[in-house]
C-alpha atoms as a PDB file:
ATOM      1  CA  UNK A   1      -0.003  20.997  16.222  1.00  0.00           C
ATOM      2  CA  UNK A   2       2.696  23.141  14.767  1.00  0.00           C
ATOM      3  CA  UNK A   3       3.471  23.360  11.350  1.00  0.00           C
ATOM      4  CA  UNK A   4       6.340  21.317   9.918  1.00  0.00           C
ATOM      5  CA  UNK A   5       9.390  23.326   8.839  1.00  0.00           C
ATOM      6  CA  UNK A   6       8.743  21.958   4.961  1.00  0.00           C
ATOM      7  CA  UNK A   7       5.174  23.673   5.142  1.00  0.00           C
ATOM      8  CA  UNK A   8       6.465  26.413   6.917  1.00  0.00           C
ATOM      9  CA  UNK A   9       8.632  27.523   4.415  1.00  0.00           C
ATOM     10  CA  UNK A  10       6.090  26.594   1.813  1.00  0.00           C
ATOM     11  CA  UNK A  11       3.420  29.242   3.442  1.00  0.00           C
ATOM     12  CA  UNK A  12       6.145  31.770   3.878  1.00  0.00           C
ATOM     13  CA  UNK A  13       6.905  31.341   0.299  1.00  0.00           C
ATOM     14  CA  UNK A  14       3.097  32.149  -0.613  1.00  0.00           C
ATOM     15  CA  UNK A  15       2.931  35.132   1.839  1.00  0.00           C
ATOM     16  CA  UNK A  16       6.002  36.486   0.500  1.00  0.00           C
ATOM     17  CA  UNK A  17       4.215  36.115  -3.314  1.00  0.00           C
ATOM     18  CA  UNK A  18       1.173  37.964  -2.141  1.00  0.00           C
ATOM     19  CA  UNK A  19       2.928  40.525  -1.024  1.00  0.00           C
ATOM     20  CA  UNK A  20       4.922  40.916  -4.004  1.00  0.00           C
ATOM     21  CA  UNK A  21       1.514  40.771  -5.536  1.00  0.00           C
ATOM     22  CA  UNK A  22       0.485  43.734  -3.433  1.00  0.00           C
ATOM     23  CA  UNK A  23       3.915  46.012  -3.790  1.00  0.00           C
ATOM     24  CA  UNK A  24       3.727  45.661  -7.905  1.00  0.00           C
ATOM     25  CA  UNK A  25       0.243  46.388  -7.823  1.00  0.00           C
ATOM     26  CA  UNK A  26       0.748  49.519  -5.712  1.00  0.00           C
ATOM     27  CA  UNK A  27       3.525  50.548  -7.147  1.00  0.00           C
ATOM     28  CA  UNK A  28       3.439  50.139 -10.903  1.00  0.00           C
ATOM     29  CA  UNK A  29       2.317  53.271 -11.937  1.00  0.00           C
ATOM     30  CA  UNK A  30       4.892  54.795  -9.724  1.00  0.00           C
ATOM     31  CA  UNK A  31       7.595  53.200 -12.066  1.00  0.00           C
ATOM     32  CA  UNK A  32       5.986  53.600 -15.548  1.00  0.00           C
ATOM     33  CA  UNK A  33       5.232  56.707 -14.827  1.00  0.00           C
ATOM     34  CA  UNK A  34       8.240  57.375 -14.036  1.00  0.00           C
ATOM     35  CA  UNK A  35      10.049  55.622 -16.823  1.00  0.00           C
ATOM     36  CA  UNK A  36       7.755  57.235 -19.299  1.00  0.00           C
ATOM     37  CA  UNK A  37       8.024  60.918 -18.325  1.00  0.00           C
ATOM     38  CA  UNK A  38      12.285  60.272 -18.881  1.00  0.00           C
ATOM     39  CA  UNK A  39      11.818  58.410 -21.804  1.00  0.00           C
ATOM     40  CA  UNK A  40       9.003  59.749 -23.325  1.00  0.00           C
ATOM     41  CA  UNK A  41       7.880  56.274 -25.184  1.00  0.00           C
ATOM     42  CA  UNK A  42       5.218  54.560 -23.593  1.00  0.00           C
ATOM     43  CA  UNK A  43       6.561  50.447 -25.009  1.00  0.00           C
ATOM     44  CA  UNK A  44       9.707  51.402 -23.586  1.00  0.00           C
ATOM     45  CA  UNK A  45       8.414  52.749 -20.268  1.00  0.00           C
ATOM     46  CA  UNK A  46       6.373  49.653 -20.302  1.00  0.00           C
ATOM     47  CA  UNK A  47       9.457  47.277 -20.802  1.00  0.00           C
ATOM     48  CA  UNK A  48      11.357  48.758 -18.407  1.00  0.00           C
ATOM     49  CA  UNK A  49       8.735  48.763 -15.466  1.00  0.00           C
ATOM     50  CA  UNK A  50       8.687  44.860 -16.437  1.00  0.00           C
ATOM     51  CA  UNK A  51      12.842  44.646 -15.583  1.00  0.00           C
ATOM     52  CA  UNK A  52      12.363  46.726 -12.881  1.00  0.00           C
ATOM     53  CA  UNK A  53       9.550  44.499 -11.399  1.00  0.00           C
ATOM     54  CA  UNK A  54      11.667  41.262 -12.719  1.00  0.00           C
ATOM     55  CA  UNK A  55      14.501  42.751 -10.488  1.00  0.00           C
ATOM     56  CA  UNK A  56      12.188  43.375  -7.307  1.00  0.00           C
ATOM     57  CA  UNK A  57      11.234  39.776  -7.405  1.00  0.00           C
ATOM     58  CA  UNK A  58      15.199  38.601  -7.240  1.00  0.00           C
ATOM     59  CA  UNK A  59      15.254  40.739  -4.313  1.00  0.00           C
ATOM     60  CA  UNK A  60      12.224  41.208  -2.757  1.00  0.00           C
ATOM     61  CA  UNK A  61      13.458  39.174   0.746  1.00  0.00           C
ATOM     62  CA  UNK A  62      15.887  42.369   1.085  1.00  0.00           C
ATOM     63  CA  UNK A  63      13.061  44.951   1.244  1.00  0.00           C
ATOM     64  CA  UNK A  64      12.823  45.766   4.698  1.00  0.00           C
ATOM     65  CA  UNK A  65       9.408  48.444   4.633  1.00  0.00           C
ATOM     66  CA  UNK A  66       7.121  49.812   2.708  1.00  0.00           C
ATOM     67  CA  UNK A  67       9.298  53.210   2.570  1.00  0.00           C
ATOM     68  CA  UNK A  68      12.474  50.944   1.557  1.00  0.00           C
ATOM     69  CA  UNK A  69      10.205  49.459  -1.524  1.00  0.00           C
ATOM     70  CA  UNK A  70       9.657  52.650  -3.004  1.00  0.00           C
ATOM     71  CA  UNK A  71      12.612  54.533  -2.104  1.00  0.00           C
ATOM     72  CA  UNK A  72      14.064  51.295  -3.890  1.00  0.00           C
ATOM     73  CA  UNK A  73      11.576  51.241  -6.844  1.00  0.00           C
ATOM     74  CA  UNK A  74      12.521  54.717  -7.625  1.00  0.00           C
ATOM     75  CA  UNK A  75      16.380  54.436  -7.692  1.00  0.00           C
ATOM     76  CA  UNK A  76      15.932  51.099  -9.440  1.00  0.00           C
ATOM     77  CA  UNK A  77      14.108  52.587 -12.352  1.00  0.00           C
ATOM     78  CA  UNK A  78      16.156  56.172 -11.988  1.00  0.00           C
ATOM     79  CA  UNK A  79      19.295  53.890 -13.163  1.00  0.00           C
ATOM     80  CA  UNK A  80      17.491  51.477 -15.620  1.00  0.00           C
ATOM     81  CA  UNK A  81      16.179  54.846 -17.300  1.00  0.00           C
ATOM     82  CA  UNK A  82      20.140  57.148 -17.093  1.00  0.00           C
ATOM     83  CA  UNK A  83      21.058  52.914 -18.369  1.00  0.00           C
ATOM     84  CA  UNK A  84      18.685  53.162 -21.227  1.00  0.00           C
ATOM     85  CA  UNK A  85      19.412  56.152 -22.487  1.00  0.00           C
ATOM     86  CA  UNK A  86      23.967  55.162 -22.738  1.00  0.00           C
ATOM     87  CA  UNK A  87      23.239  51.854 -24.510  1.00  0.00           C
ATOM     88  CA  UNK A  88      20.670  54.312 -26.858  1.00  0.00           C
ATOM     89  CA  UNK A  89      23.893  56.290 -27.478  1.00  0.00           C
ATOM     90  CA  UNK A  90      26.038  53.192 -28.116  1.00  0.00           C
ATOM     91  CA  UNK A  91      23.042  52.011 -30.714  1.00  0.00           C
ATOM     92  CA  UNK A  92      22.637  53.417 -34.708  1.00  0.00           C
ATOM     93  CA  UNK A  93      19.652  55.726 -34.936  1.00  0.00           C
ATOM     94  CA  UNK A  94      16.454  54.941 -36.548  1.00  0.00           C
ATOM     95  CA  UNK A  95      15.905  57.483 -39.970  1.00  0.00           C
ATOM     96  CA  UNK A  96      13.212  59.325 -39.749  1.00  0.00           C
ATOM     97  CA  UNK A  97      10.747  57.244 -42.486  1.00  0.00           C
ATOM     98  CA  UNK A  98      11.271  54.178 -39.712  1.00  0.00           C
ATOM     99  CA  UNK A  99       9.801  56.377 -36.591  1.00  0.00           C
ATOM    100  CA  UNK A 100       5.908  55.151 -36.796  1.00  0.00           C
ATOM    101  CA  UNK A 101       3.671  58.549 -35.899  1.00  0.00           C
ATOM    102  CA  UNK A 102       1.569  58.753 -32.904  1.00  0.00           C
ATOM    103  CA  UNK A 103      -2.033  59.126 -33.437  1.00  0.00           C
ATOM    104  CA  UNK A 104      -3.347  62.476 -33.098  1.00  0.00           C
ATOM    105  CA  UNK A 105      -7.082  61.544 -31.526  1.00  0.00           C
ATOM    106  CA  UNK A 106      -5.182  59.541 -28.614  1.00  0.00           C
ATOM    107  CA  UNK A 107      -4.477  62.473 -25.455  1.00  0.00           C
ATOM    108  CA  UNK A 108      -4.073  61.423 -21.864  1.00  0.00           C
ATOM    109  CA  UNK A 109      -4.107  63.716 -18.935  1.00  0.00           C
ATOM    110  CA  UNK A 110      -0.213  64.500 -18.227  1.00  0.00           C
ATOM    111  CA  UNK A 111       1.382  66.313 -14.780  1.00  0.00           C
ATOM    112  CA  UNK A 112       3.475  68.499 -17.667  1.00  0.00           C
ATOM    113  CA  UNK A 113       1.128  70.477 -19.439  1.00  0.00           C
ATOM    114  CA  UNK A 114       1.715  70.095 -22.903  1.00  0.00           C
ATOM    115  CA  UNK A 115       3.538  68.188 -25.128  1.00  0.00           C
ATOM    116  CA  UNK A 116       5.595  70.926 -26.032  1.00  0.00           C
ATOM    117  CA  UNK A 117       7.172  71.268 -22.528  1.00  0.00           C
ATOM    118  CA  UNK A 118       7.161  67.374 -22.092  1.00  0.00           C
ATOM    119  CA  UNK A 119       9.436  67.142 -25.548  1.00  0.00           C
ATOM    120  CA  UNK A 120      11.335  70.086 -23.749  1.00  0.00           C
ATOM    121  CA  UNK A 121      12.170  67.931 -20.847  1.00  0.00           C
ATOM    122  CA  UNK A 122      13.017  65.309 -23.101  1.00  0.00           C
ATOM    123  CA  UNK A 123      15.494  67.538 -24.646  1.00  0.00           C
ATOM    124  CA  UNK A 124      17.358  67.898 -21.247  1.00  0.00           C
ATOM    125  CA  UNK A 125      20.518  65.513 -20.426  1.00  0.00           C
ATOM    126  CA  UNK A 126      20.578  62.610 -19.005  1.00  0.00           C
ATOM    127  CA  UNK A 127      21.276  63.500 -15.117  1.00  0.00           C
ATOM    128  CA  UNK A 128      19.267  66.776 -15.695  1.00  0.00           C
ATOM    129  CA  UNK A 129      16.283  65.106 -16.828  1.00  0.00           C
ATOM    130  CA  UNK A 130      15.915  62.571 -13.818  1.00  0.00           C
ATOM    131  CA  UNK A 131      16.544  65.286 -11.593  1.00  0.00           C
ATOM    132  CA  UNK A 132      13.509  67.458 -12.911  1.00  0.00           C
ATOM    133  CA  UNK A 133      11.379  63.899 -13.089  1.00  0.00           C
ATOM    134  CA  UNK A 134      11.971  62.775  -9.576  1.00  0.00           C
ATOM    135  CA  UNK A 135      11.253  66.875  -8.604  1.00  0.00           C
ATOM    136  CA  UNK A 136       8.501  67.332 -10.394  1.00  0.00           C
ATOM    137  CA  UNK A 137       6.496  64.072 -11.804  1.00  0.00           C
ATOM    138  CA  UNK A 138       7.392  62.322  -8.122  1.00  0.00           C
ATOM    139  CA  UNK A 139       7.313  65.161  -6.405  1.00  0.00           C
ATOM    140  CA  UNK A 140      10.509  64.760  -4.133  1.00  0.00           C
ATOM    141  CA  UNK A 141      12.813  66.779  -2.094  1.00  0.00           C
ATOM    142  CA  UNK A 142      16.129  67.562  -3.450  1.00  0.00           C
ATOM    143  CA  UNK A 143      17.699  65.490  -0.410  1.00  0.00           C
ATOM    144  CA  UNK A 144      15.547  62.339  -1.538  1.00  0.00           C
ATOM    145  CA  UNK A 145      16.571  62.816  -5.048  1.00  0.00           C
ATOM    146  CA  UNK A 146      20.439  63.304  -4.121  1.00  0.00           C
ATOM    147  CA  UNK A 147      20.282  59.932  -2.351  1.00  0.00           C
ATOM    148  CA  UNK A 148      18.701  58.275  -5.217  1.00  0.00           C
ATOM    149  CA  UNK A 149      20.789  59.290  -7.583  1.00  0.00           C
ATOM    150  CA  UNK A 150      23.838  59.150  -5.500  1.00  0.00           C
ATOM    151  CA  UNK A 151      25.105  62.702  -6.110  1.00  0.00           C
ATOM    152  CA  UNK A 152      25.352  65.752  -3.382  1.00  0.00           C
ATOM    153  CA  UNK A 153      22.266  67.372  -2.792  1.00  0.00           C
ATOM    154  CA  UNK A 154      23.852  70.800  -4.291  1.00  0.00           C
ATOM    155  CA  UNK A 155      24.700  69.259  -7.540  1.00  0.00           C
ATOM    156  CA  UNK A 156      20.860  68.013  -7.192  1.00  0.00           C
ATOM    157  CA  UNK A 157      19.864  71.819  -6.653  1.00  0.00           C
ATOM    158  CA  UNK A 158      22.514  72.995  -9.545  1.00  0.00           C
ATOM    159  CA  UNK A 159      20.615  70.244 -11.749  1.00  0.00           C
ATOM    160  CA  UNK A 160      17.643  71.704 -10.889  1.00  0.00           C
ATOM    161  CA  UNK A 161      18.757  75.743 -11.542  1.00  0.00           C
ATOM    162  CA  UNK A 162      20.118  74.757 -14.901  1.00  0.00           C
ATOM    163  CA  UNK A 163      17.549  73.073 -16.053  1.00  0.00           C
ATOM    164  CA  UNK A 164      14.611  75.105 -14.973  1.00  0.00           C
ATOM    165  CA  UNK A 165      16.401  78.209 -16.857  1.00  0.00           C
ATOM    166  CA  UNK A 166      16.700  76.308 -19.878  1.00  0.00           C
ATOM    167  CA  UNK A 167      13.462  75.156 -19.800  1.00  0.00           C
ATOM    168  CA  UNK A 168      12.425  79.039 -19.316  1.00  0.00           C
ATOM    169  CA  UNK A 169      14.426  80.296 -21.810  1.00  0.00           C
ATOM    170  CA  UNK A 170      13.213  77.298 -23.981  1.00  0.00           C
ATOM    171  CA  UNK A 171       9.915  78.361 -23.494  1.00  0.00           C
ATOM    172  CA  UNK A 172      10.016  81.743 -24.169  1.00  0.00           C
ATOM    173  CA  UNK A 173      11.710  81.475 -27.127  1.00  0.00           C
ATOM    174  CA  UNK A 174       8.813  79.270 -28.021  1.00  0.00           C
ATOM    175  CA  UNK A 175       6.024  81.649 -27.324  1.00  0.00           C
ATOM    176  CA  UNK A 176       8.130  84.990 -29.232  1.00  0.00           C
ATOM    177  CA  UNK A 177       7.877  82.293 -32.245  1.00  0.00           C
ATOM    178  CA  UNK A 178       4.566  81.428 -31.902  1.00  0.00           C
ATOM    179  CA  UNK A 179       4.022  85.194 -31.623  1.00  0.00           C
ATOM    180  CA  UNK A 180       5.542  86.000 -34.667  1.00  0.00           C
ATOM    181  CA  UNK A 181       3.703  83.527 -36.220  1.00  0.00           C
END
């Protein structure tokens, strides 16, 4: 006996839940991750994963593959991040007594080597900094990153030039300091 259209759409419903189960499951590192290597502040990272995962849900009949959910995971959170970071802008700043220090016994294993760098990429603009995320933390080509971000791939690769340099010359200013020291 088939199914009536009422349960149909009923068991649809709870297939369509499991997988949405599934894809936030698989893919939630993918977006903290993400978020937090832009940001560089893990309750942030982990609020914005949340609205990126709140927005999946809304349109989660729209996701055609597995390759569309991440390719639209990443360009979600790429503009919640750039988003962020303008309505930071628009916001006063905190003084410096109000900024709570991180704990010095607490170290995870990071992709970036040290904090030093990771505070370097930090440092980088807005557009910059996504760019050298998606190329380096997600390890994408500069094609995948120009369609995420919705900019030519040679701006992507001029992103890329500018930033690396500065990040070199960053660095080695770093190390003749610590040198000196």
């Amino acid at each position: 006996m088939a199914p009536k259209p009422a349960t149909a759409q009923i068991e649809q419903r709870g297939d369509d839940q499991l997988e949405f189960e599934s894809a936030v499951r698989d893919h939630q590192g993918l977006v903290y991750s993400m978020a937090y290597h832009f940001l560089g502040n893990r309750a942030i990272a982990e609020e914005l994963a949340q609205d990126v995962f709140l927005s999946l849900y809304r349109n989660f009949p729209n996701i055609k593959s597995g390759a569309h959910l991440v390719f639209w995971l990443r360009k979600v959170t790429s503009h919640r991040c750039l988003d962020y970071i303008r309505g930071q802008k628009r916001r006063a700043h905190l003084s410096l007594e109000e900024v709570r220090e991180k704990p010095l016994s607490h170290q995870d294993p990071d992709p970036f080597i040290s904090s030093h760098l990771r505070r370097m990429v930090i440092s980088l603009p807005e557009k910059a900094r996504m760019v050298v995320v998606l190329r380096y933390q997600e390890d994408l080509t500069p094609t995948e990153i120009a369609e995420i971000l919705e900019m030519p791939v040679n701006s992507v690769k001029s992103h890329l030039r500018r930033s690396l340099a500065l990040l070199r010359e960053k660095m080695s200013s770093r190390l003749r300091k610590d040198s000196y020291e």
